[in-house]
PDB file of N, CA and C in Angstrom:
ATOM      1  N   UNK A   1      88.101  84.037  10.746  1.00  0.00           N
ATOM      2  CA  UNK A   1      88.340  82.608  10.868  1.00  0.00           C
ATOM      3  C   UNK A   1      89.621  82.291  10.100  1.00  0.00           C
ATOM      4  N   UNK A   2      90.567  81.712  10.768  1.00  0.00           N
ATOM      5  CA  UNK A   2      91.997  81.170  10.309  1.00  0.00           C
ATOM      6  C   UNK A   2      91.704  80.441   9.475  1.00  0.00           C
ATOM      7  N   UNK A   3      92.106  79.968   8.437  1.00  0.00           N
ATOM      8  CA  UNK A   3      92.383  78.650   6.676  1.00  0.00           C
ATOM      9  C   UNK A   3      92.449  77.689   7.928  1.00  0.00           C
ATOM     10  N   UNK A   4      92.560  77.226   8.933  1.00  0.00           N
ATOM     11  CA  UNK A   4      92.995  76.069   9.326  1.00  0.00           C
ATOM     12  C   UNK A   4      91.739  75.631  10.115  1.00  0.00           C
ATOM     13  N   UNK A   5      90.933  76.833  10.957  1.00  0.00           N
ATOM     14  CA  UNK A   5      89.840  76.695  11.670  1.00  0.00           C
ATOM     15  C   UNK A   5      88.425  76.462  10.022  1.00  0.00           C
ATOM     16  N   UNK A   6      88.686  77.204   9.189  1.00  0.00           N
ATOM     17  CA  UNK A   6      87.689  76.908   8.075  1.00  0.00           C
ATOM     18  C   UNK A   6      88.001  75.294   7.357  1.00  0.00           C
ATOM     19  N   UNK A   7      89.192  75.361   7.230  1.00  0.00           N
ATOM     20  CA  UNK A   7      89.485  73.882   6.758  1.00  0.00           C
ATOM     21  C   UNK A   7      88.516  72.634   7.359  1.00  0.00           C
ATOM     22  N   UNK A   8      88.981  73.053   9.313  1.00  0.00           N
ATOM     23  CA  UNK A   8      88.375  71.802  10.073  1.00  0.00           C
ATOM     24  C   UNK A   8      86.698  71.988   9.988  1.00  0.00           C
ATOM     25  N   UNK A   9      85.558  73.618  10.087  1.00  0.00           N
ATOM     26  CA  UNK A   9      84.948  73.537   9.459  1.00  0.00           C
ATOM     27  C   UNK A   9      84.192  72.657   8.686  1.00  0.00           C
ATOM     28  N   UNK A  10      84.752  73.174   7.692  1.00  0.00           N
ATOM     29  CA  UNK A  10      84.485  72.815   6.115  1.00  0.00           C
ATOM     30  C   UNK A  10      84.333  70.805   6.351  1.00  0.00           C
ATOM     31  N   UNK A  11      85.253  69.768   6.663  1.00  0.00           N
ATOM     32  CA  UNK A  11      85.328  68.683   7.356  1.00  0.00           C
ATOM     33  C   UNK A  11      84.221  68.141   8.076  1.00  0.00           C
ATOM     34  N   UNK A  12      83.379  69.167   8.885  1.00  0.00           N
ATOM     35  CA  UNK A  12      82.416  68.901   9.925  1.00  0.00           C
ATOM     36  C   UNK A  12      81.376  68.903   9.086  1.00  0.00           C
ATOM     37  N   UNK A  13      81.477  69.555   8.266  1.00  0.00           N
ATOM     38  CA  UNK A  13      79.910  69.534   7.630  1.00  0.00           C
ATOM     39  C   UNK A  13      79.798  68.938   5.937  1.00  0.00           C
ATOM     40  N   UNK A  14      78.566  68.008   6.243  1.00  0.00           N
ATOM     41  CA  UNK A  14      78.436  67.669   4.815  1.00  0.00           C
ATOM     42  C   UNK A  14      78.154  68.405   3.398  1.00  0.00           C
ATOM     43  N   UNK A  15      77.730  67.625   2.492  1.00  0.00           N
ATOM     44  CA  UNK A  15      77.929  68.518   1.198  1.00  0.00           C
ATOM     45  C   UNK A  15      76.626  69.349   1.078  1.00  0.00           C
ATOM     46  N   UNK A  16      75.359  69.011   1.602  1.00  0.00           N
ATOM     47  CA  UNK A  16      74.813  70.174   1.813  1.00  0.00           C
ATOM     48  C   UNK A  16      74.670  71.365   2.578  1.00  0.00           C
ATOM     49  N   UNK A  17      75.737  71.657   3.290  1.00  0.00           N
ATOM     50  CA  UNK A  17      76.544  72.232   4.009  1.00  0.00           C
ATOM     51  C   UNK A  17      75.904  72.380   5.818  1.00  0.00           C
ATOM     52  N   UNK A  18      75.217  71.019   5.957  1.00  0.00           N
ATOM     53  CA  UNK A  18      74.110  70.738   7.605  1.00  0.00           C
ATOM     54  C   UNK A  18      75.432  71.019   8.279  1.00  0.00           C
ATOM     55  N   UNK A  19      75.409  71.652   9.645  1.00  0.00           N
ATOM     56  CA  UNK A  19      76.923  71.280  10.202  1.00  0.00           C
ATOM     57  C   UNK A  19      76.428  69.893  10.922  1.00  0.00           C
ATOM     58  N   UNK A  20      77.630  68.958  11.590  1.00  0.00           N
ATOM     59  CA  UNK A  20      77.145  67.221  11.669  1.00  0.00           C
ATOM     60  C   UNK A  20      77.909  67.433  12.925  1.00  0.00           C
ATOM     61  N   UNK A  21      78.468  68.273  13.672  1.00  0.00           N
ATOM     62  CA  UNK A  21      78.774  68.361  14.822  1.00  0.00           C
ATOM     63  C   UNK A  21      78.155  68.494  15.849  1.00  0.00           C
ATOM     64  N   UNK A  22      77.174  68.785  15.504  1.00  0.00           N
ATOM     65  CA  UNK A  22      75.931  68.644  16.936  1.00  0.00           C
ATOM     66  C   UNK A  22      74.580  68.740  16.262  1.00  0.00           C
ATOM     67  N   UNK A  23      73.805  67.314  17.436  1.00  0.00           N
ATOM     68  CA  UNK A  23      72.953  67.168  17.319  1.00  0.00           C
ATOM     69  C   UNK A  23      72.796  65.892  16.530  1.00  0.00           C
ATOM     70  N   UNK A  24      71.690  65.455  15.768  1.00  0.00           N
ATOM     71  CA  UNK A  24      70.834  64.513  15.024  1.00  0.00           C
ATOM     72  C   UNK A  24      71.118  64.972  13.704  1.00  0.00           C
ATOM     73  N   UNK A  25      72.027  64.096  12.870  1.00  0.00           N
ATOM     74  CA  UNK A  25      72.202  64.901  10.995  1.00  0.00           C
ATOM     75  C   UNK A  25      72.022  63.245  10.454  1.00  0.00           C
ATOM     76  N   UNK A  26      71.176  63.676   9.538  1.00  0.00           N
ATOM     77  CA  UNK A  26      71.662  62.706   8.258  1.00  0.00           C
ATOM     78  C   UNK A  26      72.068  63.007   6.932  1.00  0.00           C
ATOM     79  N   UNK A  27      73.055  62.666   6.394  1.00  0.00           N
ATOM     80  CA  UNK A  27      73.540  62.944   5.318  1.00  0.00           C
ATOM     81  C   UNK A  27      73.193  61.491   3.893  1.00  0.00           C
ATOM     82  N   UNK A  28      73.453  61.579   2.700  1.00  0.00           N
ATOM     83  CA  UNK A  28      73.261  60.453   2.308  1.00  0.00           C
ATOM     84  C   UNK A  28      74.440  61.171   1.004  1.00  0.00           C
ATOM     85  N   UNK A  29      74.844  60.053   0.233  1.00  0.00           N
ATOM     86  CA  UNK A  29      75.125  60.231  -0.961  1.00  0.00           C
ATOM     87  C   UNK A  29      74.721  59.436  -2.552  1.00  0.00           C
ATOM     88  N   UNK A  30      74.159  60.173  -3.163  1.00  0.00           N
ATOM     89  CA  UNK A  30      73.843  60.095  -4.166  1.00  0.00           C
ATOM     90  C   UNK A  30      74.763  59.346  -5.571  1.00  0.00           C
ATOM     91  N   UNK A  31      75.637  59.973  -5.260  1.00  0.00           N
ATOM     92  CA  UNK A  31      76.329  58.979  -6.501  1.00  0.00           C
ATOM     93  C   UNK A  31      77.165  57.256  -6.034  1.00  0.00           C
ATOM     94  N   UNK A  32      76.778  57.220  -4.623  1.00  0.00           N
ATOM     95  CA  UNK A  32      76.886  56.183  -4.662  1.00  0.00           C
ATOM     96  C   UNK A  32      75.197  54.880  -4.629  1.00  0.00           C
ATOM     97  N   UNK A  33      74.453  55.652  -4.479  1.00  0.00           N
ATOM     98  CA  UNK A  33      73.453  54.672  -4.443  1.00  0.00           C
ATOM     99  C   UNK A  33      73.031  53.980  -5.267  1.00  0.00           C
ATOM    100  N   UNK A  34      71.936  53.001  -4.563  1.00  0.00           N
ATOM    101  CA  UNK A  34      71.772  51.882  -5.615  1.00  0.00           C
ATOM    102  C   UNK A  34      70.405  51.347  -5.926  1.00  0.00           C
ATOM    103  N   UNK A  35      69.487  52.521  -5.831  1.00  0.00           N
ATOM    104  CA  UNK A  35      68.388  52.632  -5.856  1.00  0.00           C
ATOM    105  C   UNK A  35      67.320  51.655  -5.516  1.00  0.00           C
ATOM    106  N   UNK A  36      67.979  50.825  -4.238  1.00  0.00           N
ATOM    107  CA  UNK A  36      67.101  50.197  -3.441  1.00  0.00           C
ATOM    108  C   UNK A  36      65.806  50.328  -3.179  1.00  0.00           C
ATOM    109  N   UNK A  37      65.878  51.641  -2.648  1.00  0.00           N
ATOM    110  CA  UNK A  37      64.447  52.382  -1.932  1.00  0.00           C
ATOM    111  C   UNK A  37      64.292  51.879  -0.605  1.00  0.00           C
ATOM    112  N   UNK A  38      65.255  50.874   0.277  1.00  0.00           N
ATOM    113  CA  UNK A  38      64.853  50.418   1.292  1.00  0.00           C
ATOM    114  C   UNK A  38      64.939  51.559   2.227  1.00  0.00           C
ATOM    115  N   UNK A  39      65.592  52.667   2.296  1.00  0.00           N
ATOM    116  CA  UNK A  39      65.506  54.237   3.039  1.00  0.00           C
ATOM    117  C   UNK A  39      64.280  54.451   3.206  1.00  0.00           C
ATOM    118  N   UNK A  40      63.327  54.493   1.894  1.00  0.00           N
ATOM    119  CA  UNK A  40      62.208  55.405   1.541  1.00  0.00           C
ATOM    120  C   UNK A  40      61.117  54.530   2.111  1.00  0.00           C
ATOM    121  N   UNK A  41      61.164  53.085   2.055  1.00  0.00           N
ATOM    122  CA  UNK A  41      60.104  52.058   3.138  1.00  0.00           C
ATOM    123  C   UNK A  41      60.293  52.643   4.494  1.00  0.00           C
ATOM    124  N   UNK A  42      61.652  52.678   4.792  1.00  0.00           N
ATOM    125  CA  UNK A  42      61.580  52.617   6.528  1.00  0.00           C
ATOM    126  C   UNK A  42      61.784  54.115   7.072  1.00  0.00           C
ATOM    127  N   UNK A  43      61.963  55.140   6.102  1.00  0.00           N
ATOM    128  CA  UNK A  43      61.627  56.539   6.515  1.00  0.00           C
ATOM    129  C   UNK A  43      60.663  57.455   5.860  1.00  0.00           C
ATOM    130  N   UNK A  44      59.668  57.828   5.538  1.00  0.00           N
ATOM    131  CA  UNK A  44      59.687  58.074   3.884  1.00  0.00           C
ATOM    132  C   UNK A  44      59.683  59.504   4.400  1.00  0.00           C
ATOM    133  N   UNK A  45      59.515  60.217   5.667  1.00  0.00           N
ATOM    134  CA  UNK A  45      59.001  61.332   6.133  1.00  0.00           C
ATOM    135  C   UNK A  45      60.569  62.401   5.896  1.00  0.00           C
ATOM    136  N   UNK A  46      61.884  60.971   5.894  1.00  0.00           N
ATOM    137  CA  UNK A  46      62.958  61.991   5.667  1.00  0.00           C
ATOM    138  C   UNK A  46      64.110  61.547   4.289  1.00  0.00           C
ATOM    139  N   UNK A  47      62.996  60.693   3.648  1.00  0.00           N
ATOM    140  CA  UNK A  47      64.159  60.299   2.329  1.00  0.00           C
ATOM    141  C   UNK A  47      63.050  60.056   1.492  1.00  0.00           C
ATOM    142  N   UNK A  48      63.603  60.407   0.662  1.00  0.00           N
ATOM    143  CA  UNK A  48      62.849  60.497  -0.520  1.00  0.00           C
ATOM    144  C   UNK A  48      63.692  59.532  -2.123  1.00  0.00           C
ATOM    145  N   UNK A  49      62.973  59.727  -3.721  1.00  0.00           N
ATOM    146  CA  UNK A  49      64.136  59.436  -4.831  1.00  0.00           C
ATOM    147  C   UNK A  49      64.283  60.610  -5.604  1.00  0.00           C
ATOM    148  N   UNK A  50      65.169  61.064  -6.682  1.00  0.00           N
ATOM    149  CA  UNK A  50      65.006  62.131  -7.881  1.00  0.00           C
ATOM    150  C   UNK A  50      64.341  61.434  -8.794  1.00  0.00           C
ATOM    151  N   UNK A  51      64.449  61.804  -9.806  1.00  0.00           N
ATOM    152  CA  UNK A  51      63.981  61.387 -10.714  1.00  0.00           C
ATOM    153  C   UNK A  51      64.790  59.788 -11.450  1.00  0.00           C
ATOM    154  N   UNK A  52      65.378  59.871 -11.284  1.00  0.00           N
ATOM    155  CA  UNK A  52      66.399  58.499 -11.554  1.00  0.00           C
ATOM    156  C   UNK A  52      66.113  57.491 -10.096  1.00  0.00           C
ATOM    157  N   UNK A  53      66.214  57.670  -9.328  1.00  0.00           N
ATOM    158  CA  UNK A  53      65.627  56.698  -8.256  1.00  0.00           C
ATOM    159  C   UNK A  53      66.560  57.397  -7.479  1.00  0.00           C
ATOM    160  N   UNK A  54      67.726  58.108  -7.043  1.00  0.00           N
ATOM    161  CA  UNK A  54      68.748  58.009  -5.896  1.00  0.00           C
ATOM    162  C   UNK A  54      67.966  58.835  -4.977  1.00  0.00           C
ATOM    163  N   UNK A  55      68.769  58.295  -3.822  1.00  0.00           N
ATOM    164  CA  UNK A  55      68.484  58.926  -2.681  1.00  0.00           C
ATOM    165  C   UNK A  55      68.473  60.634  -2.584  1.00  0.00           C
ATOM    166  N   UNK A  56      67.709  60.962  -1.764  1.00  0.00           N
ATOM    167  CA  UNK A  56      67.650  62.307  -1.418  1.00  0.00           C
ATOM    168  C   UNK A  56      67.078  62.594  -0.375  1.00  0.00           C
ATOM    169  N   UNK A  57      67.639  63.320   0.869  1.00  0.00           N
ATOM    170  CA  UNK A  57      67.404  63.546   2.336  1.00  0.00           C
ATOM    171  C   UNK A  57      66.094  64.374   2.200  1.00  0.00           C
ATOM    172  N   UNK A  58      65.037  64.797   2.692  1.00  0.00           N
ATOM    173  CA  UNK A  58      64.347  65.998   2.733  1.00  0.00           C
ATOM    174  C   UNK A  58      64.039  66.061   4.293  1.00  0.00           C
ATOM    175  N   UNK A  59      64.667  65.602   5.312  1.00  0.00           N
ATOM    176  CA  UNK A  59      64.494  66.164   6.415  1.00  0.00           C
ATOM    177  C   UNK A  59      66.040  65.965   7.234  1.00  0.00           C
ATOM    178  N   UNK A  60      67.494  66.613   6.695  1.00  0.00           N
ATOM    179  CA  UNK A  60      68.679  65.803   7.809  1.00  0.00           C
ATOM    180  C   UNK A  60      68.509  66.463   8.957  1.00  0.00           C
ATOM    181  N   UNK A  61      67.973  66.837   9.752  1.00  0.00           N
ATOM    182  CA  UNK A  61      67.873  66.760  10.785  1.00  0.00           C
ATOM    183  C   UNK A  61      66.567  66.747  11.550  1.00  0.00           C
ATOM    184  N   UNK A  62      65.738  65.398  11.065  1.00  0.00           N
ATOM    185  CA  UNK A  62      64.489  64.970  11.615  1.00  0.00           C
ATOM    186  C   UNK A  62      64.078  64.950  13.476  1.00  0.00           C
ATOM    187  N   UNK A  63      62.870  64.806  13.651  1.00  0.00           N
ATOM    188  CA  UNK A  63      62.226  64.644  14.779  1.00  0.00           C
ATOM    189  C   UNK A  63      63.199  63.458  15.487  1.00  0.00           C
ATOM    190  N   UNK A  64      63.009  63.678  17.061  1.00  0.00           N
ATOM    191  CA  UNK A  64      63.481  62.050  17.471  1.00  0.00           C
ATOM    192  C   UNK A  64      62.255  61.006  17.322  1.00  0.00           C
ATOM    193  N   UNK A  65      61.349  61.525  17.226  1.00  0.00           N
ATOM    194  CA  UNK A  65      60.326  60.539  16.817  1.00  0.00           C
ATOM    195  C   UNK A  65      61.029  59.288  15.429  1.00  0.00           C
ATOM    196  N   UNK A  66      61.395  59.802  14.684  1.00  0.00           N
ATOM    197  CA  UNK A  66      61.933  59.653  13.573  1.00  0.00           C
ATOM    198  C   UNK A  66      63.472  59.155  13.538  1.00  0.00           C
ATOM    199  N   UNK A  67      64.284  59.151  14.230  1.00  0.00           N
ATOM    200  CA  UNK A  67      65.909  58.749  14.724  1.00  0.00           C
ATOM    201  C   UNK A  67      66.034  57.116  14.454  1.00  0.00           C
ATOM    202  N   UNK A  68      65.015  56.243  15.178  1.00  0.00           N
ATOM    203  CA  UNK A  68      65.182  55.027  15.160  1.00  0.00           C
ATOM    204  C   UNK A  68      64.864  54.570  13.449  1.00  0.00           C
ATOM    205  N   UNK A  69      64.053  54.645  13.194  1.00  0.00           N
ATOM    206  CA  UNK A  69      63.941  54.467  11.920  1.00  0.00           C
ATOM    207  C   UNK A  69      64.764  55.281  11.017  1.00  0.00           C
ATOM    208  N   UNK A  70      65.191  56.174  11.351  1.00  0.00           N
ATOM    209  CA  UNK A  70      66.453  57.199  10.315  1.00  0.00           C
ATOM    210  C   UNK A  70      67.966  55.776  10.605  1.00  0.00           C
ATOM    211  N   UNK A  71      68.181  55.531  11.801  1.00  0.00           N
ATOM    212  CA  UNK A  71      69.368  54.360  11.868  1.00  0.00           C
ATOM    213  C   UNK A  71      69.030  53.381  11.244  1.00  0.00           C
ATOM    214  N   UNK A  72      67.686  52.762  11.224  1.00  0.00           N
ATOM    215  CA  UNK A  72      67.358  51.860  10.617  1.00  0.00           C
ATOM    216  C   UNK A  72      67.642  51.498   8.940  1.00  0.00           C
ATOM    217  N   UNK A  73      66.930  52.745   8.582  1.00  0.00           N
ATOM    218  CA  UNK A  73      67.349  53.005   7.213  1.00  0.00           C
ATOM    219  C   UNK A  73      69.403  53.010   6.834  1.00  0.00           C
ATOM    220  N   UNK A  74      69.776  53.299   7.229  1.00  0.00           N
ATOM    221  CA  UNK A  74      71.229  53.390   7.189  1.00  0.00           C
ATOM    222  C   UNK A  74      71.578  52.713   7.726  1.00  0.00           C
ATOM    223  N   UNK A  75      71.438  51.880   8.277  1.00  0.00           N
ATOM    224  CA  UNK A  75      71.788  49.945   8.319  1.00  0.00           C
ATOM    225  C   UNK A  75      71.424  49.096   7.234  1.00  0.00           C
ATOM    226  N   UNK A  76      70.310  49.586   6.933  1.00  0.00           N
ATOM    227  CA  UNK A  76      69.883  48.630   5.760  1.00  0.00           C
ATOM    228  C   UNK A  76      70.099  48.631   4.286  1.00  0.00           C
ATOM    229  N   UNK A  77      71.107  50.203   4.033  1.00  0.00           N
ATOM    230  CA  UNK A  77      70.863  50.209   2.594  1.00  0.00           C
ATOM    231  C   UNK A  77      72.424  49.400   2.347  1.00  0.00           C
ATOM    232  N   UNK A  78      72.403  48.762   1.154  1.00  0.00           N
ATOM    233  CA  UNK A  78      73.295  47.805   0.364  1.00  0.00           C
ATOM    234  C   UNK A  78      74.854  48.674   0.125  1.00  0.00           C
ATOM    235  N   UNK A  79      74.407  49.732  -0.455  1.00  0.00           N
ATOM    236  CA  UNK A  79      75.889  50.435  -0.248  1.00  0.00           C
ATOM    237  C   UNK A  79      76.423  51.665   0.478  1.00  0.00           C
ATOM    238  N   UNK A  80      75.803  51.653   2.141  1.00  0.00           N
ATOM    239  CA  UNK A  80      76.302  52.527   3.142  1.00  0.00           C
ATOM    240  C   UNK A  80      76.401  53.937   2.522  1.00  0.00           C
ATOM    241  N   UNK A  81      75.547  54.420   1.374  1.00  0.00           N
ATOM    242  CA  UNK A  81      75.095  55.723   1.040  1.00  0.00           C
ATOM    243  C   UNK A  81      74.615  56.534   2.256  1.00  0.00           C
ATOM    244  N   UNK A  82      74.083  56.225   2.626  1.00  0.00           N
ATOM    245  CA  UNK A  82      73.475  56.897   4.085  1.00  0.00           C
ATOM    246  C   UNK A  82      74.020  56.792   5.036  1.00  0.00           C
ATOM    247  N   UNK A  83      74.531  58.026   6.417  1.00  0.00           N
ATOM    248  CA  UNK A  83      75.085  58.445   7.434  1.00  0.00           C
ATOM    249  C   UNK A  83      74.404  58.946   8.235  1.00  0.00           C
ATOM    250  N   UNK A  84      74.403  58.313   9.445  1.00  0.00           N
ATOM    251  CA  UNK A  84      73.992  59.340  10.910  1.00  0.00           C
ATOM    252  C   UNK A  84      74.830  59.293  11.272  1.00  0.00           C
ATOM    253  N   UNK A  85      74.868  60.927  11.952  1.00  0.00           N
ATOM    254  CA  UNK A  85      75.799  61.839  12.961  1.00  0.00           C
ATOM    255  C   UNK A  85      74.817  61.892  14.140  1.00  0.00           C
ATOM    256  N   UNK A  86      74.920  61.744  15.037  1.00  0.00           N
ATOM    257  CA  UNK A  86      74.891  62.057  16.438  1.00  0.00           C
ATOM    258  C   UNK A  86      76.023  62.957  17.160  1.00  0.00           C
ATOM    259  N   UNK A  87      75.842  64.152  17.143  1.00  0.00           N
ATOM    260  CA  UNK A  87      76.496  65.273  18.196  1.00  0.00           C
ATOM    261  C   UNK A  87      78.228  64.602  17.405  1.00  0.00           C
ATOM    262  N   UNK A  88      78.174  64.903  16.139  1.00  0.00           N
ATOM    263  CA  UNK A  88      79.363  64.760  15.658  1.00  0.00           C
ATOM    264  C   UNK A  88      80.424  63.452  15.133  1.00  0.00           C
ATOM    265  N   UNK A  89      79.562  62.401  16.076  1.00  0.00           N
ATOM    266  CA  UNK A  89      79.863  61.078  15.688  1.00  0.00           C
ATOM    267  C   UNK A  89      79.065  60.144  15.107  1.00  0.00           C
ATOM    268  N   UNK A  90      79.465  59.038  13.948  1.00  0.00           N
ATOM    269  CA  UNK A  90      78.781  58.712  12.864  1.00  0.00           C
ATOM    270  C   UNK A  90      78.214  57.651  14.006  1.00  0.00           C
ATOM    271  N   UNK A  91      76.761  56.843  13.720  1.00  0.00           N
ATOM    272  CA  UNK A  91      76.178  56.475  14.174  1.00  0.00           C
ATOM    273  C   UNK A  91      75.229  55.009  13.817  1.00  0.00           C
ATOM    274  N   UNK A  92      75.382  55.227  12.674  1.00  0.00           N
ATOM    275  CA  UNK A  92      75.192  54.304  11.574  1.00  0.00           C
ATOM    276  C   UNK A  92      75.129  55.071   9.873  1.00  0.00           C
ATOM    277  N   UNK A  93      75.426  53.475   9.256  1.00  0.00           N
ATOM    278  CA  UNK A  93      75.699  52.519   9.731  1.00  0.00           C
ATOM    279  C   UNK A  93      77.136  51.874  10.838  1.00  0.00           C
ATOM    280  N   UNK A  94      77.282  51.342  11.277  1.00  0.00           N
ATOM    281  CA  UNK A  94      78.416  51.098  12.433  1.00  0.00           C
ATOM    282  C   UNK A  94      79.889  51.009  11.068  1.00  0.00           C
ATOM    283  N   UNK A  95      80.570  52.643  11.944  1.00  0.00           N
ATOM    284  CA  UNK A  95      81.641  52.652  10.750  1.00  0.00           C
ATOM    285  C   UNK A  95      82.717  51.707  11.496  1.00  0.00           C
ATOM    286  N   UNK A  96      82.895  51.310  12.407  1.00  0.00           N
ATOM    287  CA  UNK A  96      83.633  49.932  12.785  1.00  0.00           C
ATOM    288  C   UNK A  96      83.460  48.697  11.325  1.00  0.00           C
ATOM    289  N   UNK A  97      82.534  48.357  10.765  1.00  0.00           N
ATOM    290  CA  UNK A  97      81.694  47.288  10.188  1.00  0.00           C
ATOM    291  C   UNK A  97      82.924  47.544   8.386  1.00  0.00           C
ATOM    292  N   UNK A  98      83.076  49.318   8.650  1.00  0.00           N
ATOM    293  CA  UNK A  98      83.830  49.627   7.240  1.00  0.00           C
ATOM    294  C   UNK A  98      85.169  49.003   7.341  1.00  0.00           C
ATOM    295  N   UNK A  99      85.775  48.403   8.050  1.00  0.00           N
ATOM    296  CA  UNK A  99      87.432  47.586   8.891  1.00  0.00           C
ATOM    297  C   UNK A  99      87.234  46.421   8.389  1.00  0.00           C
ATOM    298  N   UNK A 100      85.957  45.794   7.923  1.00  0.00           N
ATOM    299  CA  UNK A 100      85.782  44.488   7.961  1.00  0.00           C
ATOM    300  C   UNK A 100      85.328  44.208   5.956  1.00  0.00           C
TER     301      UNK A 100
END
């Protein structure tokens, strides 16, 4: 693999290294959260807290049973910690909404 093909890689996939290019991913980040918990109401089967309250994924790439409420959750949290990928493109929350 060429530095340039690992680079773009490396890009595709989040920090727990899910690749987000295909398929159903959720990613979240932790040092930005704000220990809402509104994730953990409306998913609890794929988010969880640590010990301090932040977010933490335990299923990114859940059932579709589970999808609507995975968007749900990442619409609703206060500081857009949470990401769906759909087959490579973010999905929510609506990164259009980040322009505004």
């Amino acid at each position: 693999m060429s530095p340039v093909d690992a680079q773009t890689r490396a890009v595709k996939t989040d920090i727990g290294g899910t690749d987000i290019e295909t398929g159903f991913r959720v990613v979240a980040d932790t040092h930005s959260c704000a220990v809402s918990s509104l994730c953990v109401y409306r998913a609890a089967a794929v988010f969880d807290q640590d010990d301090d309250g932040h977010v933490t994924v335990l299923d990114p790439s859940p059932p579709p049973a589970l999808h609507e409420d995975v968007r749900r959750a990442a619409r609703s949290c206060p500081t857009r910690s949470i990401r769906v990928f759909e087959n490579g493109v973010q999905t929510a929350p609506d990164p259009a909404a980040d322009n505004h």
